[in-house]
Protein backbone atom coordinates (compact mmCIF):
# COMPACT_ATOMS: atom_id res chain seq x y z
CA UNK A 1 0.00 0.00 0.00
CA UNK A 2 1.27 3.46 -0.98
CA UNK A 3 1.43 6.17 1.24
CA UNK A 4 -1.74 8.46 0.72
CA UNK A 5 -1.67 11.39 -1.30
CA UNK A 6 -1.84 15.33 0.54
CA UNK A 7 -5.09 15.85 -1.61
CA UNK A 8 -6.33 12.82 0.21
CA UNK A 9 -6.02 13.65 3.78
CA UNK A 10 -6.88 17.19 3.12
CA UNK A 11 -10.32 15.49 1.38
CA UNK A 12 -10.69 13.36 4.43
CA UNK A 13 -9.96 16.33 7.13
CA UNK A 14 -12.51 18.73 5.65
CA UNK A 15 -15.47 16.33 7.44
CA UNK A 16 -13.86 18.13 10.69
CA UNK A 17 -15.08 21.75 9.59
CA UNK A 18 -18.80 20.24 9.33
CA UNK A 19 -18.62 18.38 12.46
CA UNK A 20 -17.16 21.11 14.82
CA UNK A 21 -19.21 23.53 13.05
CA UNK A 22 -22.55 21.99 13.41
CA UNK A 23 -21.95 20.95 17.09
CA UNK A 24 -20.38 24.50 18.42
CA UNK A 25 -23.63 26.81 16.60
CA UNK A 26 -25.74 23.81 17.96
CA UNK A 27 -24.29 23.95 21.63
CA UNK A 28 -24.24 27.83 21.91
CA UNK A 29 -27.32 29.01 19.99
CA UNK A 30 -30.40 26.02 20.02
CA UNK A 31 -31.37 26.67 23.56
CA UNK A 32 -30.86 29.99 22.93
CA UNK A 33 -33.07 30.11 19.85
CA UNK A 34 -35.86 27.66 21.25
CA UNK A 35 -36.03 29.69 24.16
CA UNK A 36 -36.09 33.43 23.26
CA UNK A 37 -37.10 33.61 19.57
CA UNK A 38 -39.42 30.42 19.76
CA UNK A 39 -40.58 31.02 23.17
CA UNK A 40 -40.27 27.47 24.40
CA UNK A 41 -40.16 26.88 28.20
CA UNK A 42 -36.16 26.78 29.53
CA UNK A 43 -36.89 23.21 31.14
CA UNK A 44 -38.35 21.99 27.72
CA UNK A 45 -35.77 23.12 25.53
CA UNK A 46 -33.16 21.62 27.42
CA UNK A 47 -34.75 18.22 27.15
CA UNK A 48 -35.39 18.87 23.33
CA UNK A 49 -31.81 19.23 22.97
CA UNK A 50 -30.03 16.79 25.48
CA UNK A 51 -32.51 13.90 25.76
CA UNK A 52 -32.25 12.34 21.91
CA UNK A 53 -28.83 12.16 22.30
CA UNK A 54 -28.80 10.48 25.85
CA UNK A 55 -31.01 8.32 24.17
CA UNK A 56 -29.62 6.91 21.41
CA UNK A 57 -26.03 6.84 22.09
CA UNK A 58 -26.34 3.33 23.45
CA UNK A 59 -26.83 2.20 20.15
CA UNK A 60 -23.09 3.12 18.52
CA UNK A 61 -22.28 0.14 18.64
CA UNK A 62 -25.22 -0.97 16.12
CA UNK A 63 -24.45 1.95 14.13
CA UNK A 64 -20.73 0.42 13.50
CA UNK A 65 -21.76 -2.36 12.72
CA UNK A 66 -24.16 -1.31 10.18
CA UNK A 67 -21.07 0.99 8.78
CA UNK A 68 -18.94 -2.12 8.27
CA UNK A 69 -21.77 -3.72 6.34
CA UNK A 70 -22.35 -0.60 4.03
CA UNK A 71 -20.21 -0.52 1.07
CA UNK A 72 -20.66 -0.19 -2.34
CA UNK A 73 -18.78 0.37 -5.83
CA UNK A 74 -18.20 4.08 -5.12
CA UNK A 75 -15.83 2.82 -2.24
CA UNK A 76 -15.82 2.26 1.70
CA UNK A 77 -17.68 3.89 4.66
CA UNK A 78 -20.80 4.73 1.90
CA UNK A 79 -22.31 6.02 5.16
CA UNK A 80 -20.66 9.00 4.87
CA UNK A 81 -22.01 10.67 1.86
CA UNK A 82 -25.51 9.65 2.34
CA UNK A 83 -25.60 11.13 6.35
CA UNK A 84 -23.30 13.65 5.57
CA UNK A 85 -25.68 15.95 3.40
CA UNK A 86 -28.61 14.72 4.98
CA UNK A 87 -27.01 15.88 8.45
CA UNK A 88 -26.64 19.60 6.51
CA UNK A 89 -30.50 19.48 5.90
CA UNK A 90 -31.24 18.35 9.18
CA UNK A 91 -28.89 20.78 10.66
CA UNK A 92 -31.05 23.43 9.04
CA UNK A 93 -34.44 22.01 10.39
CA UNK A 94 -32.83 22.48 13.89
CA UNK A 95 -33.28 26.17 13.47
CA UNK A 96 -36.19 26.80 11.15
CA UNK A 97 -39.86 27.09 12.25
CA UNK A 98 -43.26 28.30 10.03
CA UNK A 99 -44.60 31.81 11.86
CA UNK A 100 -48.10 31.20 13.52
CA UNK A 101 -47.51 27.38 14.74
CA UNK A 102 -48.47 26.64 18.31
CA UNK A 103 -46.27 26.02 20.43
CA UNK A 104 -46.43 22.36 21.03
CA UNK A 105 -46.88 21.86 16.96
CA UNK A 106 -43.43 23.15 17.23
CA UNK A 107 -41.94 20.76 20.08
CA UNK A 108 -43.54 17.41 18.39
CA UNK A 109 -41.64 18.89 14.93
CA UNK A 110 -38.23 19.68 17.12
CA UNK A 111 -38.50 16.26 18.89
CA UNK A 112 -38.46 14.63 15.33
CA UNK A 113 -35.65 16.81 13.97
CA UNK A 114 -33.45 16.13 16.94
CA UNK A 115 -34.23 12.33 16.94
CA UNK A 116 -33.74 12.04 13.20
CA UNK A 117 -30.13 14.12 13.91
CA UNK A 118 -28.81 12.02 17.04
CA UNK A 119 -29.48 8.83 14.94
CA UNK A 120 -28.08 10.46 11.66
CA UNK A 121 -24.88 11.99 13.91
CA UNK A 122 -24.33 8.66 15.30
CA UNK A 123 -24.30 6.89 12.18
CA UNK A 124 -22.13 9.49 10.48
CA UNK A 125 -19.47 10.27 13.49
CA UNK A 126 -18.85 6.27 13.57
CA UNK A 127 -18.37 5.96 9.62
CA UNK A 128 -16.17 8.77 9.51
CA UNK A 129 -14.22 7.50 12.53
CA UNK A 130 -13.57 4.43 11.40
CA UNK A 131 -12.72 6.26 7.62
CA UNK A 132 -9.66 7.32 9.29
CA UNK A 133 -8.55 3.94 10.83
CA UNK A 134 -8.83 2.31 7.34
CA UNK A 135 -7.02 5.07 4.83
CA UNK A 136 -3.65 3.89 5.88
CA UNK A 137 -1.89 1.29 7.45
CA UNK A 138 0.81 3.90 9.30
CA UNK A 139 0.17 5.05 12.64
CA UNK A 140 2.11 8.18 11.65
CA UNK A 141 -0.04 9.42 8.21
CA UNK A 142 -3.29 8.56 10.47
CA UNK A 143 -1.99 11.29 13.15
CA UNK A 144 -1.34 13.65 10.66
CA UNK A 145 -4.66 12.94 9.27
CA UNK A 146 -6.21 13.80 12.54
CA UNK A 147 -4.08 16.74 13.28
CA UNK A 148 -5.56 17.80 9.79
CA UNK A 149 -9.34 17.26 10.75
CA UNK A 150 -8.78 18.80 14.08
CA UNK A 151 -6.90 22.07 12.04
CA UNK A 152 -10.41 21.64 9.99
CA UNK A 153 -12.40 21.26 13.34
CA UNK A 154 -10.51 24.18 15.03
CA UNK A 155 -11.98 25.90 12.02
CA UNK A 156 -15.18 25.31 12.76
CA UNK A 157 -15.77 25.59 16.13
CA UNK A 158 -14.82 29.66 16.04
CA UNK A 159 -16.90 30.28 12.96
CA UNK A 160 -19.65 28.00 15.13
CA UNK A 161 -19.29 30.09 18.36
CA UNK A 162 -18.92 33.79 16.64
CA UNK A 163 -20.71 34.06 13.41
CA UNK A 164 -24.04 32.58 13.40
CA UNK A 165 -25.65 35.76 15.40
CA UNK A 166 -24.22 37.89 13.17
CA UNK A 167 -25.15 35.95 10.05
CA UNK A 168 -29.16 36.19 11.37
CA UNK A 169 -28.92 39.38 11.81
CA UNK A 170 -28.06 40.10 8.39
CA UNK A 171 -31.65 38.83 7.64
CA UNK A 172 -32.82 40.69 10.55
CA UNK A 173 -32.89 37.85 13.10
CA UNK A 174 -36.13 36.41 14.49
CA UNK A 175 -37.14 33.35 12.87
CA UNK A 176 -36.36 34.37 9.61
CA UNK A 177 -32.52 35.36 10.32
CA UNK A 178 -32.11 32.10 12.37
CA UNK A 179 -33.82 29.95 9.36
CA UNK A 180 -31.43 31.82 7.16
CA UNK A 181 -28.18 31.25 9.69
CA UNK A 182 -29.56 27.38 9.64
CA UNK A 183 -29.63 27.08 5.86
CA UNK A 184 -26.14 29.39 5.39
CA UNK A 185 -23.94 26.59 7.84
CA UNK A 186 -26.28 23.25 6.96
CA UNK A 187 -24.90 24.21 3.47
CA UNK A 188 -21.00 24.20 4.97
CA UNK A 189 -22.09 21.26 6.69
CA UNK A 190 -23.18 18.97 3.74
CA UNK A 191 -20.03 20.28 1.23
CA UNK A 192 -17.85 19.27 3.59
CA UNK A 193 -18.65 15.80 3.57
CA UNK A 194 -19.87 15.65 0.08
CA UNK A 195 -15.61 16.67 -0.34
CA UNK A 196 -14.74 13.66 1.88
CA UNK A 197 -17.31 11.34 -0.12
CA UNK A 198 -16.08 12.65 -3.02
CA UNK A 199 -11.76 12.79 -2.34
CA UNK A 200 -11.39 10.21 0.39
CA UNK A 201 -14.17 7.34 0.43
CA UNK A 202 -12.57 5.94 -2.62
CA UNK A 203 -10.46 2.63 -2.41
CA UNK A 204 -10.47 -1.17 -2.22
CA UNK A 205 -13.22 -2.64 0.28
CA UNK A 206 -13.18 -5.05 2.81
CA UNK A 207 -12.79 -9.24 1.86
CA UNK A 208 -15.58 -10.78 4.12
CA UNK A 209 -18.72 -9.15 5.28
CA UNK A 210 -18.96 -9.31 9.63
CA UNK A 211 -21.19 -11.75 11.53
CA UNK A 212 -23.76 -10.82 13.50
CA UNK A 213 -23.68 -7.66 15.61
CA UNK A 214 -23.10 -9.44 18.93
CA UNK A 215 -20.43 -11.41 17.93
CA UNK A 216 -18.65 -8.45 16.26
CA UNK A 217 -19.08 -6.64 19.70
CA UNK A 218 -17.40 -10.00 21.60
CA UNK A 219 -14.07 -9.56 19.06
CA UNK A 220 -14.03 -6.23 19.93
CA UNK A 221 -14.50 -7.04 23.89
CA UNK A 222 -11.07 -9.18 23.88
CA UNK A 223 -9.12 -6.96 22.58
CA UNK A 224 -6.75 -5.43 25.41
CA UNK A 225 -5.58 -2.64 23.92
CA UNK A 226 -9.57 -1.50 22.88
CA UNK A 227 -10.15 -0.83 26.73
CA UNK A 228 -7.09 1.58 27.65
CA UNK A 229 -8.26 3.80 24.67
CA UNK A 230 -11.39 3.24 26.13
CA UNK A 231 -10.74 4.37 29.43
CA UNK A 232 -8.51 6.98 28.14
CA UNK A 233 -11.43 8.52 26.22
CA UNK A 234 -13.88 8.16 29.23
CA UNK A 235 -11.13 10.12 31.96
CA UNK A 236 -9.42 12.56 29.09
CA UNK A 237 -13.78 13.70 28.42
CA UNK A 238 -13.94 14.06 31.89
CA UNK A 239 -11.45 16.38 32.55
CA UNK A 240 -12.34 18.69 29.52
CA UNK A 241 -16.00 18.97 30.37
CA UNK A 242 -15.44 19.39 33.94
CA UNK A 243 -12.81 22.18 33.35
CA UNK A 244 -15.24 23.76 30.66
CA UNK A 245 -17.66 23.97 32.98
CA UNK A 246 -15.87 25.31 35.88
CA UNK A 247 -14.00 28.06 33.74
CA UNK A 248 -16.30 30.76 33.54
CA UNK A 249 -16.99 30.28 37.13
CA UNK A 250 -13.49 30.21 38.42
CA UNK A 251 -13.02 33.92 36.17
CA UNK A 252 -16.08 35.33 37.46
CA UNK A 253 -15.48 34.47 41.07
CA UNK A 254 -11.89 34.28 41.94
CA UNK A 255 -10.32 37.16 38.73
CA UNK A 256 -13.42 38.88 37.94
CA UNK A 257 -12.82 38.62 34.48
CA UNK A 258 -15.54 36.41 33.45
CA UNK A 259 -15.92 39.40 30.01
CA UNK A 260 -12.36 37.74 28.73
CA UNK A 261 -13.77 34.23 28.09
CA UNK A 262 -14.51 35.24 24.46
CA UNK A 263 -10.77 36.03 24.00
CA UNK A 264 -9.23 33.41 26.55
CA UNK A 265 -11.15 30.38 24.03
CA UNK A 266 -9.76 32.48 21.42
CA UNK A 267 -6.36 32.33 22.83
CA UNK A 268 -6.16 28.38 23.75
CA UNK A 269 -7.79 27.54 20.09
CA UNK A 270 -5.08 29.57 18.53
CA UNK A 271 -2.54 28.40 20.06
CA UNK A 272 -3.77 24.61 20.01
CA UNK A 273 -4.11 25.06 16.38
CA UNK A 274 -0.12 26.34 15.93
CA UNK A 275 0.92 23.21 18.40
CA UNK A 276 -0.79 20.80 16.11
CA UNK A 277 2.44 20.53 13.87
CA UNK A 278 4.85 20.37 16.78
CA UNK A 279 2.63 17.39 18.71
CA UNK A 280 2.64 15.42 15.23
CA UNK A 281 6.57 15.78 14.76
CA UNK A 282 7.51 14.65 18.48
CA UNK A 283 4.73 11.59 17.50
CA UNK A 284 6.74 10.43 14.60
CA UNK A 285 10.16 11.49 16.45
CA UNK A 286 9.31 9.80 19.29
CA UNK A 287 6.13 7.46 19.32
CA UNK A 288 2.70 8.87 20.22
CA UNK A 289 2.53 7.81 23.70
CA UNK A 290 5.13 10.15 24.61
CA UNK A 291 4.18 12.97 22.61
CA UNK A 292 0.40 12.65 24.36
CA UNK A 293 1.78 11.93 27.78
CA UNK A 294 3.72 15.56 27.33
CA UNK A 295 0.62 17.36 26.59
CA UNK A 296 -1.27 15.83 29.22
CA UNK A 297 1.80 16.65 31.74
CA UNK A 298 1.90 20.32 30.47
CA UNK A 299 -1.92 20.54 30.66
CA UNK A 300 -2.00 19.29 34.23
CA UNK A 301 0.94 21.57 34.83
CA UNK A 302 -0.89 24.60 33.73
CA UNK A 303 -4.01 23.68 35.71
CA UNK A 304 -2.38 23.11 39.16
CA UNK A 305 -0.54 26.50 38.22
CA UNK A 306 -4.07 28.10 38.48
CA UNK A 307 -4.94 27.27 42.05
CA UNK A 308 -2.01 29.69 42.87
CA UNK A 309 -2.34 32.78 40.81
CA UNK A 310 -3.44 35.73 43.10
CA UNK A 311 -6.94 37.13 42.05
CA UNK A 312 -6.62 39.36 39.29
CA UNK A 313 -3.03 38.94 38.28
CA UNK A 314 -3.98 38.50 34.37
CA UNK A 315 -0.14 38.63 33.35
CA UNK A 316 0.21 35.34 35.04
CA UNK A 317 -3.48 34.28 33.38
CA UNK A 318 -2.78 35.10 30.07
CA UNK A 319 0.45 33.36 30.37
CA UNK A 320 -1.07 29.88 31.23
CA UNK A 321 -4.17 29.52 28.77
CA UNK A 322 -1.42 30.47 26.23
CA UNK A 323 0.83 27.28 27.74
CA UNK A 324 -2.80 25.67 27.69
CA UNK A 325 -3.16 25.12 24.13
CA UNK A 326 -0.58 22.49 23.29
CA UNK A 327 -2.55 20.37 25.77
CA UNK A 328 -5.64 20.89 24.39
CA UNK A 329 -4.30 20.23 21.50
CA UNK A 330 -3.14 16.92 22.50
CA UNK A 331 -6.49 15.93 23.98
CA UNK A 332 -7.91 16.96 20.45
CA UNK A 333 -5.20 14.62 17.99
CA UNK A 334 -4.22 11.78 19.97
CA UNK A 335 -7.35 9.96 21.85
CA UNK A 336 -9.20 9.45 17.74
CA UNK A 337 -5.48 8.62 16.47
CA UNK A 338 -4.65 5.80 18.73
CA UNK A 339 -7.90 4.50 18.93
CA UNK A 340 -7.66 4.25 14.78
CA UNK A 341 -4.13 2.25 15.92
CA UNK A 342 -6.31 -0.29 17.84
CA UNK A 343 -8.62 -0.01 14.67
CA UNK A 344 -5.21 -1.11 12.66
CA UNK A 345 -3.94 -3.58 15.39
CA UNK A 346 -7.41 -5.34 15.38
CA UNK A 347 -7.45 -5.81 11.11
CA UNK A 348 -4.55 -7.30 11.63
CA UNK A 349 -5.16 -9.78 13.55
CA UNK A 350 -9.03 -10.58 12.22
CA UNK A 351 -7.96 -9.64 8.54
CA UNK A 352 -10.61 -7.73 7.74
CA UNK A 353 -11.51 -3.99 8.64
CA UNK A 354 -13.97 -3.57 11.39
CA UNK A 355 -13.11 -0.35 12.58
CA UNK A 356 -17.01 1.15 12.72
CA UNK A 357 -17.31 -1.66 15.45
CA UNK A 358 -14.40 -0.45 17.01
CA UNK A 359 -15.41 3.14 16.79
CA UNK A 360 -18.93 2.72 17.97
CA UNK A 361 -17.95 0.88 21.52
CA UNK A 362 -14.76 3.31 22.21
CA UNK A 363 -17.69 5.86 21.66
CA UNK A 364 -19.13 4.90 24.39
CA UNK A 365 -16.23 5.70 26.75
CA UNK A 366 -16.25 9.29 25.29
CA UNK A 367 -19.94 10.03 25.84
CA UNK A 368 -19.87 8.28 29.03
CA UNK A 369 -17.33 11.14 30.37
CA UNK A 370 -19.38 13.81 29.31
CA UNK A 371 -22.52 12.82 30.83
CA UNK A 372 -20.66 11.63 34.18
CA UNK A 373 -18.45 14.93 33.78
CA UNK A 374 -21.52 17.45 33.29
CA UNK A 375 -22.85 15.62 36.45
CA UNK A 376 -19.40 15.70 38.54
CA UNK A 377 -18.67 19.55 37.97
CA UNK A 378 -22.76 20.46 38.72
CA UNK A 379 -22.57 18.26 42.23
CA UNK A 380 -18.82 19.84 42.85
CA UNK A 381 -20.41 23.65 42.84
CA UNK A 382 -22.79 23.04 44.95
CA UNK A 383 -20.37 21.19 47.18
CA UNK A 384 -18.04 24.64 47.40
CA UNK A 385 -21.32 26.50 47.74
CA UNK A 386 -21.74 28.24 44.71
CA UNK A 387 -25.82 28.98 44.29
CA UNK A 388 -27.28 31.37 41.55
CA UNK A 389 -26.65 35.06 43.16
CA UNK A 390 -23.72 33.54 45.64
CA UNK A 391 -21.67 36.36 47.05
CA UNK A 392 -17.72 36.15 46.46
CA UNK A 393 -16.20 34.62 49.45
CA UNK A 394 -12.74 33.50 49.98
CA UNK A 395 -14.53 30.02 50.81
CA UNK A 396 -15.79 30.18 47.40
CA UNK A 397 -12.43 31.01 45.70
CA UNK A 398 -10.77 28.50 46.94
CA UNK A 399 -13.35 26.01 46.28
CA UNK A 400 -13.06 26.74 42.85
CA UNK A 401 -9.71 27.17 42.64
CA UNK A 402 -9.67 23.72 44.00
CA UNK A 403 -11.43 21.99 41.42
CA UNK A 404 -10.47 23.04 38.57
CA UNK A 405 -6.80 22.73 39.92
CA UNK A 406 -6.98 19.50 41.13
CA UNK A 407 -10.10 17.00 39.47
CA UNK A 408 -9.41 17.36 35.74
CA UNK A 409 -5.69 16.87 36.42
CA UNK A 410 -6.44 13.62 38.65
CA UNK A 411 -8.38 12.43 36.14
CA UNK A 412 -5.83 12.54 33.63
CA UNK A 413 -3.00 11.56 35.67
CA UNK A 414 -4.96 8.12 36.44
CA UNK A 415 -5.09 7.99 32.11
CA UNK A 416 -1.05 8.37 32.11
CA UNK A 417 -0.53 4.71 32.79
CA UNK A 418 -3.05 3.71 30.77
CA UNK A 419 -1.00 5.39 27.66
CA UNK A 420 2.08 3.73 28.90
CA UNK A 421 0.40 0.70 28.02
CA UNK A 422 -1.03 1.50 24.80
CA UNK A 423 0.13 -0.11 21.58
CA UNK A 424 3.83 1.06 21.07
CA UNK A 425 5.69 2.12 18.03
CA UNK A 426 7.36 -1.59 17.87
CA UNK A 427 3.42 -2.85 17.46
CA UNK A 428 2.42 -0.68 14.92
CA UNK A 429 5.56 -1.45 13.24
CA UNK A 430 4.37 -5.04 13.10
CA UNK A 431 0.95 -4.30 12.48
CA UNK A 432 1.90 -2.30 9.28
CA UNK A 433 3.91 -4.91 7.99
CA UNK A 434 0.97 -7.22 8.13
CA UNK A 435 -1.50 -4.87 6.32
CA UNK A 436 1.13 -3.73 3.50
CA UNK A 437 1.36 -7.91 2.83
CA UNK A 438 -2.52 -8.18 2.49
């Protein structure tokens, strides 16, 4: 097998500018939307949004195995360009409503769009997952095919957090900007995987068809090296939701800055993006694990750092989300580039690809750290005392400084070991062999 073309992974990274996209406008601006230019009740909308998802994520798995079953002359993962567009049209239904519809008209219509989008997301995130495991057999092109999705993704996630307002209210906001907003980044969403349909889909496809579902899911279940990038996904999630949610609180609260969160995101996606380059050359200098376990170790390094700062020395704050980036950028490349590794390791050894299986159970790990995480950092400010309208107390500050010092660098301290014992270079060595002979 040849090594694959620049054109290639640039084809296959471009699915990261929908993704990010569509999930950053969704996360900031649907509740917003449902609630004040729909009118829908706060306790409603949040249950529109969340509750699909918490629903259907059990069933990955399924939608794996239905990935490594769909496959047709116009090449592998055939998933991908049929959810992909049909993700940008559902994407646009998310934030377009009729004028004069009652209210609960709307929420039966919304309940539909979001269940239609979990299921289509699920199916689409796993195909395009496992994509990545299959385009090559080196563990060093399929990290700098991540580090190119997550440039893509990087992308995406500022034009999803600071355009779409602006875009509605170039057509004068209301329902008819938002529709507008929905139809403007649906389109983004679509092109960008009708580019990876088009560019990267394309190759030889897989000998033998799977057995059933629950046997594919016992192959997957033996395979040691599946769980640490399983638990590494489920402690790495924890840490960044728990931190993400304690942020704003720890800069209102202890610095008083909670206005510079715009810029500070700003600051650690800019300079995650710039690391990207540096983490992928220590991964083929070195060998992965090390080049992860270094942006874990500055990341925990730069969160311990901020239990110390005094309140409202900013020199010293600006300083550390700037050091913060190469570890977010770590967290971003390496957990989906060693998990397509396993993906690799596993083809190997069955000789045939079935790396949407793969992806659809280590998805699991992922979403199980955000829900536990969301539900960690909630019970952990109410445990310092925080309360809608709390006063600032030194209690308070050094509650907060406490957590976000001290959990999501616990957490990823425990997943340091577990990366020790990952698949090493020497494996992947022998694991490319085998796949260049088939």
């Amino acid at each position: 097998m040849n090594r694959v073309p620049l054109w290639r992974k640039i084809g296959y990274g471009a699915g990261g500018l929908g993704f990010d996209l569509a999930f950053n406008i969704t996360s900031f601006y649907q509740i917003f939307f449902l609630t004040s230019i729909v009118a829908i009740p706060p306790a409603q909308a949040g249950l529109l949004v969340g509750l699909p998802s918490m629903i259907l994520t059990p069933l990955t798995p399924f939608a794996g195995y239905l990935s490594d079953r769909m496959h047709s002359r116009l090449g592998r993962r055939l998933l991908i360009s049929v959810c992909g567009p049909l993700g940008g049209l559902l994407f646009f239904l998310k934030f377009f409503a009729l004028s004069g519809m009652a209210i609960q008209t709307l929420v039966i219509y919304w309940w539909l769009v979001q269940l239609a989008s979990s299921a289509n997301g699920g199916l689409l995130g796993v195909s395009y997952d496992a994509l990545g495991a299959e385009l090559s057999p080196s563990s060093a092109e399929r990290v700098q095919m991540v580090s190119i999705r997550q440039s893509f993704g990087i992308i995406g996630a500022l034009s999803g957090s600071s355009l779409p307002l602006l875009v509605a209210s170039v057509f004068g906001n209301g329902l008819t900007g938002f529709a507008w907003m929905g139809a403007a980044f649906g389109t983004l969403v679509a092109a960008s995987f009708l580019i990876v349909g088009a560019t990267a889909t394309r190759g030889s496809l897989p000998p033998r068809q799977p057995s059933s579902v629950w046997r594919e899911i016992l192959i997957t279940s033996r395979l040691r090296p599946f769980w640490f990038q399983f638990a590494i996904a489920f402690l790495s999630q924890m840490a960044v939701v728990v931190t993400n949610a304690t942020l704003i609180f720890y800069l209102s609260y202890v610095h008083g800055v909670a206005n510079l969160l715009p810029l500070i995101m700003l600051l650690v996606t800019a300079t995650a993006l710039a690391s990207l380059p540096l983490l992928t050359w220590l991964s083929r200098r070195w060998d992965t694990r090390w080049a992860f376990a270094i942006g874990i170790l500055v990341y925990t390094a730069v969160l311990f750092s901020l239990r110390f700062i005094p309140s409202g020395n900013t020199v010293w704050l600006w300083t550390l989300v700037s050091l913060a980036g190469l570890g977010v950028g770590a967290l971003n490349i390496f957990p989906k580039s060693m998990i397509t590794d396993v993906a690799a390791y596993d083809h190997a050894k069955q000789g045939r690809s079935r790396a949407g299986n793969v992806m659809g159970l280590w998805s699991l790990g992922g979403g199980g750290g955000t829900a536990l995480g969301s539900a960690l950092a909630g019970w952990l400010l109410a445990l310092v005392g925080y309360h809608s309208g709390a006063e600032v107390s030194f209690g308070l500050q050094e509650g907060l400084r406490s957590i976000i010092a001290f959990v999501p660098s616990a957490l990823l301290l425990v997943a340091l070991p577990l990366i020790a014992l990952s698949l090493s270079r020497a494996d992947m060595i022998q694991v490319e062999a085998t796949l260049r002979r088939d």
